[in-house]
PDB file of N, CA and C in Angstrom:
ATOM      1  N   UNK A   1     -30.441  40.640  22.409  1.00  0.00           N
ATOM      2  CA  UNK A   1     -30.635  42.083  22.289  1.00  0.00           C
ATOM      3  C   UNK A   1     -32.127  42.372  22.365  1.00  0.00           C
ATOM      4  N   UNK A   2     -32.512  43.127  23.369  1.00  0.00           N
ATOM      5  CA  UNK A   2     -33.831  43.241  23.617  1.00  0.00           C
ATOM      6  C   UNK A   2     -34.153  44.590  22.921  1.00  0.00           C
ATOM      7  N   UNK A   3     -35.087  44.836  22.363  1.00  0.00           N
ATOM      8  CA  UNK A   3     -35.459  46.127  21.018  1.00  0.00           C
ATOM      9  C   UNK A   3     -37.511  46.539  22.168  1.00  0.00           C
ATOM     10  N   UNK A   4     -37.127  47.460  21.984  1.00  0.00           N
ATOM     11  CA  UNK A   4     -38.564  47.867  22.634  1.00  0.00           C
ATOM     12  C   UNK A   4     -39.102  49.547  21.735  1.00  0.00           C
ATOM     13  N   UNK A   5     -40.169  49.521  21.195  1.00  0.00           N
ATOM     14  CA  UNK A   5     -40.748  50.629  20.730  1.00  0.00           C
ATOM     15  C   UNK A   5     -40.674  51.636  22.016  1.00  0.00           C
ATOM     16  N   UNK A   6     -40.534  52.714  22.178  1.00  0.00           N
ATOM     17  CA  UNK A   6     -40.654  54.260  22.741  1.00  0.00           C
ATOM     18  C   UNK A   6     -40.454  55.605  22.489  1.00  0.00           C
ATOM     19  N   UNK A   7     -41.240  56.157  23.277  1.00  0.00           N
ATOM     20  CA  UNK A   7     -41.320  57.505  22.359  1.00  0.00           C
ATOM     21  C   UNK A   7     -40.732  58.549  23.995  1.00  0.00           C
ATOM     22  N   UNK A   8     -39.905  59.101  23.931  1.00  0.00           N
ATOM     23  CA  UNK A   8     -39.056  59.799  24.608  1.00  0.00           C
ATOM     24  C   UNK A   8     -40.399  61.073  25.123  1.00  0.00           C
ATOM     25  N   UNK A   9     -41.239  61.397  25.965  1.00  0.00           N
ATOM     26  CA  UNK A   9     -42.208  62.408  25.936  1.00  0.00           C
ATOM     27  C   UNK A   9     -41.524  63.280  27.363  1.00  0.00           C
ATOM     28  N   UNK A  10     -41.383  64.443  27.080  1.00  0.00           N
ATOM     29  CA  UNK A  10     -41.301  65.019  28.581  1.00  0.00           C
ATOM     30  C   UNK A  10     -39.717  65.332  28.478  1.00  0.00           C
ATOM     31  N   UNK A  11     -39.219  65.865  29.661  1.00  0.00           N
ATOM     32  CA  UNK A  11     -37.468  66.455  29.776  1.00  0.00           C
ATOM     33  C   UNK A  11     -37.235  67.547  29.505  1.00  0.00           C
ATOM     34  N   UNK A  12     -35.693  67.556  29.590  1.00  0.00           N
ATOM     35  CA  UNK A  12     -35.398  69.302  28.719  1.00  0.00           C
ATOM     36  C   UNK A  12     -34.952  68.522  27.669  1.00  0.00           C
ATOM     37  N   UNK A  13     -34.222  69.328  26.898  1.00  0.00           N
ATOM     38  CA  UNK A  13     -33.051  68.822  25.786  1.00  0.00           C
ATOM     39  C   UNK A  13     -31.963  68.649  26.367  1.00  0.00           C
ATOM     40  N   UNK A  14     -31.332  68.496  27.161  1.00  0.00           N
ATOM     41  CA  UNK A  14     -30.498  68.491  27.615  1.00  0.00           C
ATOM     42  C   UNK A  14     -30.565  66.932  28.726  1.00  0.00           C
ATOM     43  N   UNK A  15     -32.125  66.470  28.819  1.00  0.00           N
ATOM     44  CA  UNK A  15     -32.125  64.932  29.882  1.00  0.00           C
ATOM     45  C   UNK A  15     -32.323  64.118  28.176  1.00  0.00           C
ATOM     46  N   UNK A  16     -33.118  64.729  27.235  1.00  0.00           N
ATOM     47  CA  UNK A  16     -33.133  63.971  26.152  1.00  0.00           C
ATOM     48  C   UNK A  16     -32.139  63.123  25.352  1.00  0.00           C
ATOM     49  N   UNK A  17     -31.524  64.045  25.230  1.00  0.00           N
ATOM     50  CA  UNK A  17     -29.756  63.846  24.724  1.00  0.00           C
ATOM     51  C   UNK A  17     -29.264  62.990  25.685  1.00  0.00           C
ATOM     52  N   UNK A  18     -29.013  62.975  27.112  1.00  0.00           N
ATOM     53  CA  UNK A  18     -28.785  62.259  28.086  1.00  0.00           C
ATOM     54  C   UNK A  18     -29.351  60.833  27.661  1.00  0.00           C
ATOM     55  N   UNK A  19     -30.770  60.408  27.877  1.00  0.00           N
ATOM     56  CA  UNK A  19     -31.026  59.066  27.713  1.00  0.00           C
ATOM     57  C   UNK A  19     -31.358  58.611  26.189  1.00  0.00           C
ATOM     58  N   UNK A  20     -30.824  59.006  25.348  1.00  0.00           N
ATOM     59  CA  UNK A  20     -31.054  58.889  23.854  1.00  0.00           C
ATOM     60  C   UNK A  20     -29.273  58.162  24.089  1.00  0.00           C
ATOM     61  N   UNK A  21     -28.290  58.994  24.532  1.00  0.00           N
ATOM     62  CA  UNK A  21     -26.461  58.513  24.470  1.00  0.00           C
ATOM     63  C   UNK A  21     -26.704  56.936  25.864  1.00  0.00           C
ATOM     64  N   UNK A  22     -27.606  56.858  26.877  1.00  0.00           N
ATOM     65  CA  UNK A  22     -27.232  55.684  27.852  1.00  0.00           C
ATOM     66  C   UNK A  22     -28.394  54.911  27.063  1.00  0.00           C
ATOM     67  N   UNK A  23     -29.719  54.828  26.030  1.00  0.00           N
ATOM     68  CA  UNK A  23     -29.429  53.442  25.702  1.00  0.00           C
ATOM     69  C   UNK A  23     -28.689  53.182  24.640  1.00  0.00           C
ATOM     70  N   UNK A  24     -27.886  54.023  24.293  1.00  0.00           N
ATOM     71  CA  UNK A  24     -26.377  53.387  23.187  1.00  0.00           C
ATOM     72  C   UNK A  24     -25.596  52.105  24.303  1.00  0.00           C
ATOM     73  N   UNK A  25     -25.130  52.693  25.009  1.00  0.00           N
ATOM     74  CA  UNK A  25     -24.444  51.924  26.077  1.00  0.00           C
ATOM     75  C   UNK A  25     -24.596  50.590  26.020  1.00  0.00           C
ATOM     76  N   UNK A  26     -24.186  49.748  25.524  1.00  0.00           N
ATOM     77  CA  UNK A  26     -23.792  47.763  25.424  1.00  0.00           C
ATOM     78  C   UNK A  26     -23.942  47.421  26.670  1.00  0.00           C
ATOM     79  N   UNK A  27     -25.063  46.283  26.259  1.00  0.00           N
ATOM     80  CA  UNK A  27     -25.117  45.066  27.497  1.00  0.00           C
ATOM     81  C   UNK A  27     -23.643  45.129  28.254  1.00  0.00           C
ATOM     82  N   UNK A  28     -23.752  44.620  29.248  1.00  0.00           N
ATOM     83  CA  UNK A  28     -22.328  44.532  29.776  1.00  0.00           C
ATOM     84  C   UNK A  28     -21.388  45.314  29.795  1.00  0.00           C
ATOM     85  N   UNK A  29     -21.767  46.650  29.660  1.00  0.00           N
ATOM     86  CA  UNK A  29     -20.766  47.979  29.816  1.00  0.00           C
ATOM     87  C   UNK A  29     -21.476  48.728  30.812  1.00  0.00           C
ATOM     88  N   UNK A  30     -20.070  49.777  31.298  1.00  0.00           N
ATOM     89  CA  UNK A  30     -20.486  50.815  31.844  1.00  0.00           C
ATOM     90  C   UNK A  30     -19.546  51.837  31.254  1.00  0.00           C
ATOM     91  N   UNK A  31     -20.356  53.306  31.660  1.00  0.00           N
ATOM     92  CA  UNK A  31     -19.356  54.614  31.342  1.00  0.00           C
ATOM     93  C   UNK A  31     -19.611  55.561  32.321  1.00  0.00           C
ATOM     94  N   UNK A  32     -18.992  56.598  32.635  1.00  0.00           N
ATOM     95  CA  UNK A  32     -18.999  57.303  33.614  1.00  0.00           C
ATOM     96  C   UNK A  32     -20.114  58.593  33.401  1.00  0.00           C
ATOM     97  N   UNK A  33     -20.177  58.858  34.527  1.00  0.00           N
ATOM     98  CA  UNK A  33     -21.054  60.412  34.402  1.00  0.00           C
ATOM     99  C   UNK A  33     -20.237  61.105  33.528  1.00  0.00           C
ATOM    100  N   UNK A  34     -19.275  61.347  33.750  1.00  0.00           N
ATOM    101  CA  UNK A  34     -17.977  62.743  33.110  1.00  0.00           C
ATOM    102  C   UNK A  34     -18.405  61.682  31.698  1.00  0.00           C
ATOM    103  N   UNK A  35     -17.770  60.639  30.997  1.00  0.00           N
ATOM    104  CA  UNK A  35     -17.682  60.617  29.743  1.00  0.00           C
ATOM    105  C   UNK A  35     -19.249  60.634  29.221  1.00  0.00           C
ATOM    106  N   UNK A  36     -20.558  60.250  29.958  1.00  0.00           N
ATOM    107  CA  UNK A  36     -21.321  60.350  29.432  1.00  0.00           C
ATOM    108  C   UNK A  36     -21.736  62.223  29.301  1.00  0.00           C
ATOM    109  N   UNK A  37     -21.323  62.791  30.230  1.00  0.00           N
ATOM    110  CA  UNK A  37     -21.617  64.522  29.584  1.00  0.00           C
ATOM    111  C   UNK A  37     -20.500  64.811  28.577  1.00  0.00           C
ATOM    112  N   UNK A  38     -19.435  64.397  28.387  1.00  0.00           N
ATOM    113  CA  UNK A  38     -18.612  64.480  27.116  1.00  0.00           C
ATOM    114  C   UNK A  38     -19.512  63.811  26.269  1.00  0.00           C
ATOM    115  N   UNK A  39     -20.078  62.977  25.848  1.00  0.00           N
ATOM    116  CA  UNK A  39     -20.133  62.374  24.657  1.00  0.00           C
ATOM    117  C   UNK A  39     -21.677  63.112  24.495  1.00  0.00           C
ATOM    118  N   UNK A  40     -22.870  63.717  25.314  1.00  0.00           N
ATOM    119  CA  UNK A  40     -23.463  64.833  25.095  1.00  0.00           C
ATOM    120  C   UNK A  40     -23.352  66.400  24.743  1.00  0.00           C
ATOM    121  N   UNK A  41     -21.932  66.471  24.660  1.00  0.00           N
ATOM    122  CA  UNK A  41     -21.590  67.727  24.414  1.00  0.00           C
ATOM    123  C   UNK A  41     -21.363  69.211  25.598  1.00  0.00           C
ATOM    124  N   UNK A  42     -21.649  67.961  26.788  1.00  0.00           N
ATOM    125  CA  UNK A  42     -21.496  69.050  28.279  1.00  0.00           C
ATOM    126  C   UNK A  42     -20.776  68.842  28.934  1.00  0.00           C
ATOM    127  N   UNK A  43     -19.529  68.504  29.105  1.00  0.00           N
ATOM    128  CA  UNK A  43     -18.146  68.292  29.650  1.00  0.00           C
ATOM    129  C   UNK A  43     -18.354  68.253  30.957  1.00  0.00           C
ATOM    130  N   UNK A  44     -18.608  69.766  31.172  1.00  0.00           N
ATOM    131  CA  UNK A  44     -18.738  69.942  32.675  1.00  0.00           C
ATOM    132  C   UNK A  44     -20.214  70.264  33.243  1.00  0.00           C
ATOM    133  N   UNK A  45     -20.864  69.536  32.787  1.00  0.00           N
ATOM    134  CA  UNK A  45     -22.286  69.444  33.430  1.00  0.00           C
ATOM    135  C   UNK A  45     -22.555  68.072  33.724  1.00  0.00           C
ATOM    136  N   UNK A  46     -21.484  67.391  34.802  1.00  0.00           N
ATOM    137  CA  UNK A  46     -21.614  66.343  35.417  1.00  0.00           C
ATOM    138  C   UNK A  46     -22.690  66.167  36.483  1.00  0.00           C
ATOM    139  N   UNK A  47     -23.214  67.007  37.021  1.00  0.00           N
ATOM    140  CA  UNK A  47     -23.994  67.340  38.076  1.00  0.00           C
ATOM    141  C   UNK A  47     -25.251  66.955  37.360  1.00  0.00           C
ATOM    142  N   UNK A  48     -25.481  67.624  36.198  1.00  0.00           N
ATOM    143  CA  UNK A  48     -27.042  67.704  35.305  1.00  0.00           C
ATOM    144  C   UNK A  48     -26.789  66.569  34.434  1.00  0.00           C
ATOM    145  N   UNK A  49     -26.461  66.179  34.424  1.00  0.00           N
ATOM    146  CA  UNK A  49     -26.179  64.688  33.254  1.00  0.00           C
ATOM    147  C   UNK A  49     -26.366  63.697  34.723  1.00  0.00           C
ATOM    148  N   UNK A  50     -25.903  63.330  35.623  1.00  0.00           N
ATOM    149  CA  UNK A  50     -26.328  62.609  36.968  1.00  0.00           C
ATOM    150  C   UNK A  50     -27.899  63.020  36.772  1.00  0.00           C
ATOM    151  N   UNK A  51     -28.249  63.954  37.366  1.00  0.00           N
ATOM    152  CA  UNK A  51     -29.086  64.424  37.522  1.00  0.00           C
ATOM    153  C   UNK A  51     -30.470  64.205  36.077  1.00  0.00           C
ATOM    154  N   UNK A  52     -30.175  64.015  34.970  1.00  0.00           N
ATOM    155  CA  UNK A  52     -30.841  63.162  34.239  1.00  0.00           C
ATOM    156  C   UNK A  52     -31.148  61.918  34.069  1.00  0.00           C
ATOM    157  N   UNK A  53     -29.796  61.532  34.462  1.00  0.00           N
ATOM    158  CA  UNK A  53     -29.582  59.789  34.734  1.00  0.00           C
ATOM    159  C   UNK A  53     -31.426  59.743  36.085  1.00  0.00           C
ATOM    160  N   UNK A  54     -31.381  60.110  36.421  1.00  0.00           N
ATOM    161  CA  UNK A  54     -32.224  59.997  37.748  1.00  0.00           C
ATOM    162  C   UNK A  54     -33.771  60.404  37.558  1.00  0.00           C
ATOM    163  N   UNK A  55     -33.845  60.972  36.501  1.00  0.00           N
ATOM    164  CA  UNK A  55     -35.490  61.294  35.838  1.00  0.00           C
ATOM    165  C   UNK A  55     -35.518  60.815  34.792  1.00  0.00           C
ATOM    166  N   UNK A  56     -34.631  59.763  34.429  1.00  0.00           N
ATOM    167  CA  UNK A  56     -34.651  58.571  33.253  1.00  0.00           C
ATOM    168  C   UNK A  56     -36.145  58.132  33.577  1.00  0.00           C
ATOM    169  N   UNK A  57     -36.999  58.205  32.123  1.00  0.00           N
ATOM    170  CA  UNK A  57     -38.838  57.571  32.719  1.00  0.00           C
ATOM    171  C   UNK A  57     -38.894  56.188  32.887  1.00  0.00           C
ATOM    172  N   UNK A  58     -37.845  55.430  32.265  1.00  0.00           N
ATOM    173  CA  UNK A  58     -37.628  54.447  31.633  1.00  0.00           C
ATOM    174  C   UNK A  58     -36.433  53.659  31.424  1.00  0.00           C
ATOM    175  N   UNK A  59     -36.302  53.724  33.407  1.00  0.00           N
ATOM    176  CA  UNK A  59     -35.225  52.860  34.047  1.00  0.00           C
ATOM    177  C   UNK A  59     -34.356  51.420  32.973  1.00  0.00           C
ATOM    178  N   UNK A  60     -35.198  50.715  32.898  1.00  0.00           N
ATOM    179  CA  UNK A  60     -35.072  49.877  32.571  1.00  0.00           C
ATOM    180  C   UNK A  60     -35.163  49.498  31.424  1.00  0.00           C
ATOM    181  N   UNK A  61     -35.727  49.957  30.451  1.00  0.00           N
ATOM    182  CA  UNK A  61     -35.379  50.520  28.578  1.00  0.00           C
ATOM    183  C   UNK A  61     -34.175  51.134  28.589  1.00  0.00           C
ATOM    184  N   UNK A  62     -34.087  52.579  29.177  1.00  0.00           N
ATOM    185  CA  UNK A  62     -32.984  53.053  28.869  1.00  0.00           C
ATOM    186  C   UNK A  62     -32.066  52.839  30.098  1.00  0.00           C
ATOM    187  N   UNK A  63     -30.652  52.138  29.621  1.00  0.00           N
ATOM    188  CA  UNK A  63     -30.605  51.128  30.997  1.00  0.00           C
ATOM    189  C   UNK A  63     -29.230  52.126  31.791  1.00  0.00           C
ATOM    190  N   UNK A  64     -30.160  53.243  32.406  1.00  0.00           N
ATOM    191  CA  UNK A  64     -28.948  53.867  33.202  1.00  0.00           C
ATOM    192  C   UNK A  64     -28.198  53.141  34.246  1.00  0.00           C
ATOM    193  N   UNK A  65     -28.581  52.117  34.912  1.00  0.00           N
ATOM    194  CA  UNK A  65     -27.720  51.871  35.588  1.00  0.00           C
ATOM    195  C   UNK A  65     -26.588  51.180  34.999  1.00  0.00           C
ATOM    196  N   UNK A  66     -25.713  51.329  33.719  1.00  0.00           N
ATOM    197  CA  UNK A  66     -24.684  51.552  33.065  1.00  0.00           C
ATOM    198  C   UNK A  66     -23.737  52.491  33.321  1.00  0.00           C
ATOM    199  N   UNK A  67     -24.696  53.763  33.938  1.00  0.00           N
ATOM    200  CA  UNK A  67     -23.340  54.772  34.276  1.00  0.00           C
ATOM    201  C   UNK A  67     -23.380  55.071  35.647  1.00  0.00           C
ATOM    202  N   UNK A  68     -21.784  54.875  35.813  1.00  0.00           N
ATOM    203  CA  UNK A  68     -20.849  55.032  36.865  1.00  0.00           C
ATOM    204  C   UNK A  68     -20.629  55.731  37.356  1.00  0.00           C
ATOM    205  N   UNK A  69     -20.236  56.165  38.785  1.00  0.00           N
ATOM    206  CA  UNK A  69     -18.914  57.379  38.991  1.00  0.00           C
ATOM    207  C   UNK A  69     -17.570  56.965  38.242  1.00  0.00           C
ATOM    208  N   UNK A  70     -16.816  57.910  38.212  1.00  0.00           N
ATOM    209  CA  UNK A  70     -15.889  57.833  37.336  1.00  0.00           C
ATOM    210  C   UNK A  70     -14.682  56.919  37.945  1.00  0.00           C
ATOM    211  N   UNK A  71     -14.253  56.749  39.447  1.00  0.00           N
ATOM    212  CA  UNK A  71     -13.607  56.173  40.112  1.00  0.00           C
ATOM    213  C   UNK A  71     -14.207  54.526  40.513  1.00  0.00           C
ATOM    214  N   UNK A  72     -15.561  54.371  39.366  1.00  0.00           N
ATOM    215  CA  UNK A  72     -16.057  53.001  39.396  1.00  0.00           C
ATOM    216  C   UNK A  72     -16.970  52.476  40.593  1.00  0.00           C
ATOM    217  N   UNK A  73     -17.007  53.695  41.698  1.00  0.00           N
ATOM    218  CA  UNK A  73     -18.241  53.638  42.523  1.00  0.00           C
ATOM    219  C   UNK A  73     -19.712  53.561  41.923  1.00  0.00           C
ATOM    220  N   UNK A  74     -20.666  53.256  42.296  1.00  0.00           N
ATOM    221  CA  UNK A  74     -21.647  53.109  41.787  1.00  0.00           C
ATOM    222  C   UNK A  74     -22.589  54.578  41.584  1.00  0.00           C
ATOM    223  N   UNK A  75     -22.425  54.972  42.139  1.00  0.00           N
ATOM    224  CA  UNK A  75     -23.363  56.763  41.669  1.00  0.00           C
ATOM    225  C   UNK A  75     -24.946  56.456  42.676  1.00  0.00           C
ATOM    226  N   UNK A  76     -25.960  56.574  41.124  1.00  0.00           N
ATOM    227  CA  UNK A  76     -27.138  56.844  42.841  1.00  0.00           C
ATOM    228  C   UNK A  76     -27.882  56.113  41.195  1.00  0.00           C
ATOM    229  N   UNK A  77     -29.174  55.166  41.758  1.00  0.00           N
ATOM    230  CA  UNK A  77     -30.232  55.055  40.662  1.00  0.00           C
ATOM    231  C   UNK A  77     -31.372  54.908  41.588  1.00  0.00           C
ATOM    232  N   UNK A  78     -32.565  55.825  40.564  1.00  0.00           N
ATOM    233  CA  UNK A  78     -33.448  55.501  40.965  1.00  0.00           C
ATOM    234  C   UNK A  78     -34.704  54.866  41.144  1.00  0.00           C
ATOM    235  N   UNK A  79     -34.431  53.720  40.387  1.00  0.00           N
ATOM    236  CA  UNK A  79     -35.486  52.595  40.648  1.00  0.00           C
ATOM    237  C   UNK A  79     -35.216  51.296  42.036  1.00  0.00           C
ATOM    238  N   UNK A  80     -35.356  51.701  42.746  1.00  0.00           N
ATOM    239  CA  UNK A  80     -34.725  50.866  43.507  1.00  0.00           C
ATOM    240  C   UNK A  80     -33.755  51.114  44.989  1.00  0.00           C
ATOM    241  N   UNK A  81     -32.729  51.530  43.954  1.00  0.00           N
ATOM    242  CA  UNK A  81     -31.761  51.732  44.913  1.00  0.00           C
ATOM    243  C   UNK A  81     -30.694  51.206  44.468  1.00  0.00           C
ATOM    244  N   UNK A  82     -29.136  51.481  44.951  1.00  0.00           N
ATOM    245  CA  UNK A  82     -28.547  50.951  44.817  1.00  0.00           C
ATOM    246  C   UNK A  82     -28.032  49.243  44.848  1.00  0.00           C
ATOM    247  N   UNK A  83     -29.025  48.546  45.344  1.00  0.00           N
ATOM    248  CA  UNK A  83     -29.254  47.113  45.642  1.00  0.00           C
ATOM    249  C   UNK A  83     -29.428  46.784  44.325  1.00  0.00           C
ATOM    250  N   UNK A  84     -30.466  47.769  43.378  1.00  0.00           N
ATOM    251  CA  UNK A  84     -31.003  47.093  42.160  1.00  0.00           C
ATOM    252  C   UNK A  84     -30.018  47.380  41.533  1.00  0.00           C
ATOM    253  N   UNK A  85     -29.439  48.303  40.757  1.00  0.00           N
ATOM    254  CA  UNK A  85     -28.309  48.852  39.955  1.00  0.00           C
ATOM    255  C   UNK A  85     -26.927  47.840  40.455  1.00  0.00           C
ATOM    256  N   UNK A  86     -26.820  47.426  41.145  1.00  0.00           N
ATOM    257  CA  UNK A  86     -25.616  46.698  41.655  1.00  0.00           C
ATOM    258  C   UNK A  86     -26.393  45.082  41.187  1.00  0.00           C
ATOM    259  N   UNK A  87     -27.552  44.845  41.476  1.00  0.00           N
ATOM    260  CA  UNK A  87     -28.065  43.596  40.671  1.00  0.00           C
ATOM    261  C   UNK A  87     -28.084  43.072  39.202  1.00  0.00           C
ATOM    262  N   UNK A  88     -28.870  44.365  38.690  1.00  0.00           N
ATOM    263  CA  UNK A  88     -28.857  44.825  37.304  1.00  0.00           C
ATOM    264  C   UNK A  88     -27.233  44.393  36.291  1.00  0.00           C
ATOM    265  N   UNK A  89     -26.114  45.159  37.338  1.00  0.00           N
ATOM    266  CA  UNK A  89     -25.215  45.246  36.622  1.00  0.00           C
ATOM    267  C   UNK A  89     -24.162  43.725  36.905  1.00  0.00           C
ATOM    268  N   UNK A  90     -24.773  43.104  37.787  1.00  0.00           N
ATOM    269  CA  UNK A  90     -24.430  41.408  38.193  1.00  0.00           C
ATOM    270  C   UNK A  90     -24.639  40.756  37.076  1.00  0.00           C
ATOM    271  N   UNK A  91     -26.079  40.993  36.642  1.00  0.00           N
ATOM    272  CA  UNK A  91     -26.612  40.312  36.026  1.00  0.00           C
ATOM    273  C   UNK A  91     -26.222  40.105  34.300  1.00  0.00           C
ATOM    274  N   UNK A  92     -26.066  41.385  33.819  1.00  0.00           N
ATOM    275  CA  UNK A  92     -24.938  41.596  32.652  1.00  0.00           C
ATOM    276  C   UNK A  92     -23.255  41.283  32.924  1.00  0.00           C
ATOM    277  N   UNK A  93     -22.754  41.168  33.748  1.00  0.00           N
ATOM    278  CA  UNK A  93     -21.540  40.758  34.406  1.00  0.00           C
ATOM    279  C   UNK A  93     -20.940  39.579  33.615  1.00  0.00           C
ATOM    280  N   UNK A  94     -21.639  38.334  33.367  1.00  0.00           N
ATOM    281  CA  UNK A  94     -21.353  37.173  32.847  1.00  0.00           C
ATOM    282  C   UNK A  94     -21.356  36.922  31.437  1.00  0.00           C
ATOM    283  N   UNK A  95     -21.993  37.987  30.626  1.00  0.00           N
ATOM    284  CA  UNK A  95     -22.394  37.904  29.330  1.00  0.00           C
ATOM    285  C   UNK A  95     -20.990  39.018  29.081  1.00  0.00           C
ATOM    286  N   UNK A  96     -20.452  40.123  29.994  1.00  0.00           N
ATOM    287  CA  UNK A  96     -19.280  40.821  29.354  1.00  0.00           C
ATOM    288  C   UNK A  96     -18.167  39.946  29.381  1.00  0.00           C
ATOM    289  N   UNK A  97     -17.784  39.300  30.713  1.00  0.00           N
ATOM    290  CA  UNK A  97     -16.822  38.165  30.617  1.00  0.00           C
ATOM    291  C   UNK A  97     -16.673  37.106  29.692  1.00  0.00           C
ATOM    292  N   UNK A  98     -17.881  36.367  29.182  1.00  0.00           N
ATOM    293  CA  UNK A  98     -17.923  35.837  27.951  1.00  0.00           C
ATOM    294  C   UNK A  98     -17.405  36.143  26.974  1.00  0.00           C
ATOM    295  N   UNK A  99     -17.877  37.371  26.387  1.00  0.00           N
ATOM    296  CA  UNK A  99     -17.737  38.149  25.103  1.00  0.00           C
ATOM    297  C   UNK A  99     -15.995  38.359  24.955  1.00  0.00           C
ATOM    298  N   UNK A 100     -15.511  38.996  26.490  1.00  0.00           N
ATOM    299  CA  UNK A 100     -14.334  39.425  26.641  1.00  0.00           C
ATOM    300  C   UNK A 100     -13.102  37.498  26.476  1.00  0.00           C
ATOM    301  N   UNK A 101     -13.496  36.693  26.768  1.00  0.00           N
ATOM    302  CA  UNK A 101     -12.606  35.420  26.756  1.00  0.00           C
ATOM    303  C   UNK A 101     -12.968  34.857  25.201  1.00  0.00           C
ATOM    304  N   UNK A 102     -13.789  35.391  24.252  1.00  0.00           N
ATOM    305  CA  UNK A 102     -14.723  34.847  22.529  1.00  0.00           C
ATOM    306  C   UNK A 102     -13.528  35.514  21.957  1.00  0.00           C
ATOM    307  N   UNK A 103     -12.788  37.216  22.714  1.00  0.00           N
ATOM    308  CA  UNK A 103     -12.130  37.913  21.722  1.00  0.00           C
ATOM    309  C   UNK A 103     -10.766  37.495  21.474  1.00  0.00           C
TER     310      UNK A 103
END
């Protein structure tokens, strides 16, 4: 479990809330745009919850490429590209399978 000091500077309240709920998100998980604007309190502000995911300052602290499209396509990230976010989420891949064959 990697722990890093940061201080959230900049956003609306509304991208804040956004990357404060995706680094909750567990190694080796993903959740969708739709449940991540449910679990912010914006149901249907899937568009602007994406759209935060993507001015995340702090790609890789707060580890959006965790969230999904909801049909398990990959969505859009922007450090990289989709090459990295599809790496990223390789790379946690083996540590969920683990955990999942421990239970």
């Amino acid at each position: 479990r990697l722990t890093l000091p940061y201080e959230l500077v900049g956003g609306t309240a509304l991208q804040r809330a956004v990357w404060l709920e995706i680094a909750r998100i567990p190694y080796g998980e993903t959740i969708s745009y739709s449940t991540l604007a449910e679990r912010v309190g914006f149901p249907r502000a899937i568009r602007a919850v994406a759209s935060a995911c993507g001015a995340n300052p702090l790609p890789l602290v707060i580890p959006c490429h965790r969230v999904v499209a909801k049909d398990g396509t990959l969505g859009g990230f922007s450090l990289g590209g989709l090459a990295v976010k599809e790496t990223l989420l390789a790379l946690e891949a083996p540590k969920a399978e683990t955990d999942a064959a421990a239970a």
